[in-house]
C-alpha atoms as a PDB file:
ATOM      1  CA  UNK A   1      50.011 181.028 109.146  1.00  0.00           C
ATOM      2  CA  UNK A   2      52.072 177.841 110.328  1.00  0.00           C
ATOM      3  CA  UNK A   3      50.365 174.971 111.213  1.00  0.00           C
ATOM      4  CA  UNK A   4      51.492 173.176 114.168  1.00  0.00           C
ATOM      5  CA  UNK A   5      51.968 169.225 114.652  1.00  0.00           C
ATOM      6  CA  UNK A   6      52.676 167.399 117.554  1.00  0.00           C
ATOM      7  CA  UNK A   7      52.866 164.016 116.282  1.00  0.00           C
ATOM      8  CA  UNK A   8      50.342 163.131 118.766  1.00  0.00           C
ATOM      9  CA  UNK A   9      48.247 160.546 117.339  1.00  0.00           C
ATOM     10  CA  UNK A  10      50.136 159.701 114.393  1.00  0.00           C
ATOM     11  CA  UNK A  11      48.997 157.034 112.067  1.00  0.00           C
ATOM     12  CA  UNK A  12      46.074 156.330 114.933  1.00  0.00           C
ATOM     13  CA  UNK A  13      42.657 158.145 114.571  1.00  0.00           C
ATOM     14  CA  UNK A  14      41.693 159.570 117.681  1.00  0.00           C
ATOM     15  CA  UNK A  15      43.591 156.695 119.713  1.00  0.00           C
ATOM     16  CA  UNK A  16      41.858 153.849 117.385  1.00  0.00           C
ATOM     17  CA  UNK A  17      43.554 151.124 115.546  1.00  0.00           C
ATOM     18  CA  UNK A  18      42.561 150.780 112.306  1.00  0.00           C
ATOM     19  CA  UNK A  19      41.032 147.615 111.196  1.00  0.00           C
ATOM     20  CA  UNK A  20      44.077 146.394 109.206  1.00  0.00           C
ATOM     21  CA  UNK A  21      46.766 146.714 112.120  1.00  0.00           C
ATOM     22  CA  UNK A  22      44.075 145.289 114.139  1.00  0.00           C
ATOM     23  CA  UNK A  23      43.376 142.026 112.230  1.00  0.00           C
ATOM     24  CA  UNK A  24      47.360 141.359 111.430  1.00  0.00           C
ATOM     25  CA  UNK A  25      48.116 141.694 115.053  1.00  0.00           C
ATOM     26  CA  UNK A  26      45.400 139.218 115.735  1.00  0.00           C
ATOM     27  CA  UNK A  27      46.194 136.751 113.169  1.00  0.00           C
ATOM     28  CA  UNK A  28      49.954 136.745 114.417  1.00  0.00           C
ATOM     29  CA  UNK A  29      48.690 136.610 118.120  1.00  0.00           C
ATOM     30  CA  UNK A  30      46.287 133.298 117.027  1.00  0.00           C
ATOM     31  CA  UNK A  31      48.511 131.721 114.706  1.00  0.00           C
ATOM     32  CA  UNK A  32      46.023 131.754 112.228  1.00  0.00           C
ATOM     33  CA  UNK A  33      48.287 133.863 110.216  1.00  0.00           C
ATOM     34  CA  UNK A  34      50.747 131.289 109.542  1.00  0.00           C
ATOM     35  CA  UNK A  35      47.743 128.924 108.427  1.00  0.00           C
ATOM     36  CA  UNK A  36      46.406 130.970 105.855  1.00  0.00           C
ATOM     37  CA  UNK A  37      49.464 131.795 104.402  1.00  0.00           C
ATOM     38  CA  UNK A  38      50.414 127.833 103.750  1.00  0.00           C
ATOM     39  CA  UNK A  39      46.694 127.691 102.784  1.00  0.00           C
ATOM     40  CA  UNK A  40      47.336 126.885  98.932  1.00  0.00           C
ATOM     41  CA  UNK A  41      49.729 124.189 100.358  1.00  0.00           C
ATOM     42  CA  UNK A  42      47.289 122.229 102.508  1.00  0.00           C
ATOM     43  CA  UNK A  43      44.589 123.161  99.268  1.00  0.00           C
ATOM     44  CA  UNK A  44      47.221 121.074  96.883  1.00  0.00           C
ATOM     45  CA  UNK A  45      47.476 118.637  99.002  1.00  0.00           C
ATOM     46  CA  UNK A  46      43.996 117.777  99.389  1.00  0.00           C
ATOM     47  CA  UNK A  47      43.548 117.875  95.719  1.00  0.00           C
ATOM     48  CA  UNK A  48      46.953 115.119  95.638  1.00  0.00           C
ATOM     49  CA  UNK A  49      45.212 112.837  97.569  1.00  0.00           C
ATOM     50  CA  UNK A  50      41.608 113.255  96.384  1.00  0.00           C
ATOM     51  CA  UNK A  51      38.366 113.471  98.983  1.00  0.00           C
ATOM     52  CA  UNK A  52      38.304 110.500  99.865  1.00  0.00           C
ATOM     53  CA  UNK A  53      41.930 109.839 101.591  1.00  0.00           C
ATOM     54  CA  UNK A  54      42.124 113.691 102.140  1.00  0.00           C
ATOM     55  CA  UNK A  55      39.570 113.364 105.305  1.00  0.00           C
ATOM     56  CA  UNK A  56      41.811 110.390 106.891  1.00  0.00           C
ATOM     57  CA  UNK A  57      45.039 112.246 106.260  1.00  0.00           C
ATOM     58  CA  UNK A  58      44.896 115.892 107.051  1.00  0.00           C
ATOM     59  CA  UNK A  59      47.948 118.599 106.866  1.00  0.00           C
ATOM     60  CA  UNK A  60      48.476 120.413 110.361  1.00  0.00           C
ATOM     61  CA  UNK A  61      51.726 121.956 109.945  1.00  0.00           C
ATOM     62  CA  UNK A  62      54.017 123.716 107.246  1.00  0.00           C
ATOM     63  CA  UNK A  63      57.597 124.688 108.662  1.00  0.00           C
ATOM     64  CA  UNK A  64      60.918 125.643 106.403  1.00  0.00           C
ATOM     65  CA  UNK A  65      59.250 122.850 103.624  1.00  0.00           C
ATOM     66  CA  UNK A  66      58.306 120.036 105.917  1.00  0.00           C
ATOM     67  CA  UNK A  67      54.539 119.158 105.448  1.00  0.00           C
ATOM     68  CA  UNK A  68      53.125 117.338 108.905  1.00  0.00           C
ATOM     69  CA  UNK A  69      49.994 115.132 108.077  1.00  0.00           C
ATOM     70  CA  UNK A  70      48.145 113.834 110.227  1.00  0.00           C
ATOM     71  CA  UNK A  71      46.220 110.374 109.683  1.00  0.00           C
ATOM     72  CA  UNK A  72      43.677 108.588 111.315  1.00  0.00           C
ATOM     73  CA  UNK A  73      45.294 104.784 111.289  1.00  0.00           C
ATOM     74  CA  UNK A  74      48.637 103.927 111.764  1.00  0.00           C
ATOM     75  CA  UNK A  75      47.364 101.147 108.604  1.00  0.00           C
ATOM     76  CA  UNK A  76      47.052 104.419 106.571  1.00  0.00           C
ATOM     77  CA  UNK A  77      50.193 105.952 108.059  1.00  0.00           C
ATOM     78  CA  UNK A  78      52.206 102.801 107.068  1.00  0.00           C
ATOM     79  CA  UNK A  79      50.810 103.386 103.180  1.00  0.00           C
ATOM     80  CA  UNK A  80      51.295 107.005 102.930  1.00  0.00           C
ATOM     81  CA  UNK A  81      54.818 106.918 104.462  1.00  0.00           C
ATOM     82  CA  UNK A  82      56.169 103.638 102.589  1.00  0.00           C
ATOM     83  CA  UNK A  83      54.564 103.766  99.378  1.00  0.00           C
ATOM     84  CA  UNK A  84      52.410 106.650  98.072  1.00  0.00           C
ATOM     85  CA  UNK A  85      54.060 109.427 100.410  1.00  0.00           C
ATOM     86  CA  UNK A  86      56.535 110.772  97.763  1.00  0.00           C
ATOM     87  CA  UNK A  87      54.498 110.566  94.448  1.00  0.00           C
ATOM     88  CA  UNK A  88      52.142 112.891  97.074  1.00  0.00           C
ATOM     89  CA  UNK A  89      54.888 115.117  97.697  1.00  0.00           C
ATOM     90  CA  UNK A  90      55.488 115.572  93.822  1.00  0.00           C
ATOM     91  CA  UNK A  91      51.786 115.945  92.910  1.00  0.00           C
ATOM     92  CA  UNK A  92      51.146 118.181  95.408  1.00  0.00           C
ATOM     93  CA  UNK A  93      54.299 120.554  93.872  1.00  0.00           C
ATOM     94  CA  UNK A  94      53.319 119.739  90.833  1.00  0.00           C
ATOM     95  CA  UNK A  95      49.895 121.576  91.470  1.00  0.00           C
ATOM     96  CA  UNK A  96      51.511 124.675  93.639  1.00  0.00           C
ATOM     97  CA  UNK A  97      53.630 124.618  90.342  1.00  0.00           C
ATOM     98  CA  UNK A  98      56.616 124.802  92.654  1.00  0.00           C
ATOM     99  CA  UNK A  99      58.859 122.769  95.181  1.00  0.00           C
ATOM    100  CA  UNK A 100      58.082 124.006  97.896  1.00  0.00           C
ATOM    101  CA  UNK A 101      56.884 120.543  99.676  1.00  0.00           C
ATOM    102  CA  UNK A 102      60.517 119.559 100.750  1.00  0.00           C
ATOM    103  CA  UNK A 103      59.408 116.652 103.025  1.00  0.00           C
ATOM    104  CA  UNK A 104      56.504 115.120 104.273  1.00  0.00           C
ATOM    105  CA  UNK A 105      56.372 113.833 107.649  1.00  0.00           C
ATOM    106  CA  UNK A 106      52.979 111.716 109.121  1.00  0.00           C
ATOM    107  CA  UNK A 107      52.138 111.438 112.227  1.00  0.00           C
ATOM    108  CA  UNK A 108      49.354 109.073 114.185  1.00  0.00           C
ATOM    109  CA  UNK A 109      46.162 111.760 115.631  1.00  0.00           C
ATOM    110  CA  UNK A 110      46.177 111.850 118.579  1.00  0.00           C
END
């Protein structure tokens, strides 16, 4: 006996996503994927700075190895970009064990 296909349905079970295609497409659609996947760079930062300065000067943004922080003061903005901003930038490689930190650009919050 041959068995018949139609192709109907394929790689869907009974017109259902499955849970993977599902939460990928979300992720994209949210942005959120993007986020996570720069997670261990935001994580190395934190851990560069140290709790303390980590809550006043947050990472927002990770585009083709340009870190965006943003900081709470423009008298911490003035620090981090004139004098501790690049040993950051090298620590925070240093613990990604990589360079993928290119640049590190601060910004005032909003």
């Amino acid at each position: 006996m041959a068995s018949q296909s139609t192709g109907a349905g394929k790689g869907r079970r009974g017109g259902l996503t499955s849970l993977g295609d599902a939460l990928g497409g979300f992720l994209r659609e949210s942005g959120l994927g993007a986020k996570l996947r720069d997670w261990d760079i935001y994580d190395a930062w934190g851990k560069a700075l140290g709790p303390d300065l980590a809550r006043r000067a947050r990472p927002v943004g990770f585009n083709r190895g340009e870190l965006v922080i943003e900081v709470e003061s423009a008298a911490h903005m003035h620090e981090l970009r004139n004098f501790s901003g690049e040993a950051l930038r090298k620590k925070t490689n240093e613990l990604l064990g990589s360079q993928r930190v290119l640049a590190v650009l601060f910004k005032l919050k909003q």
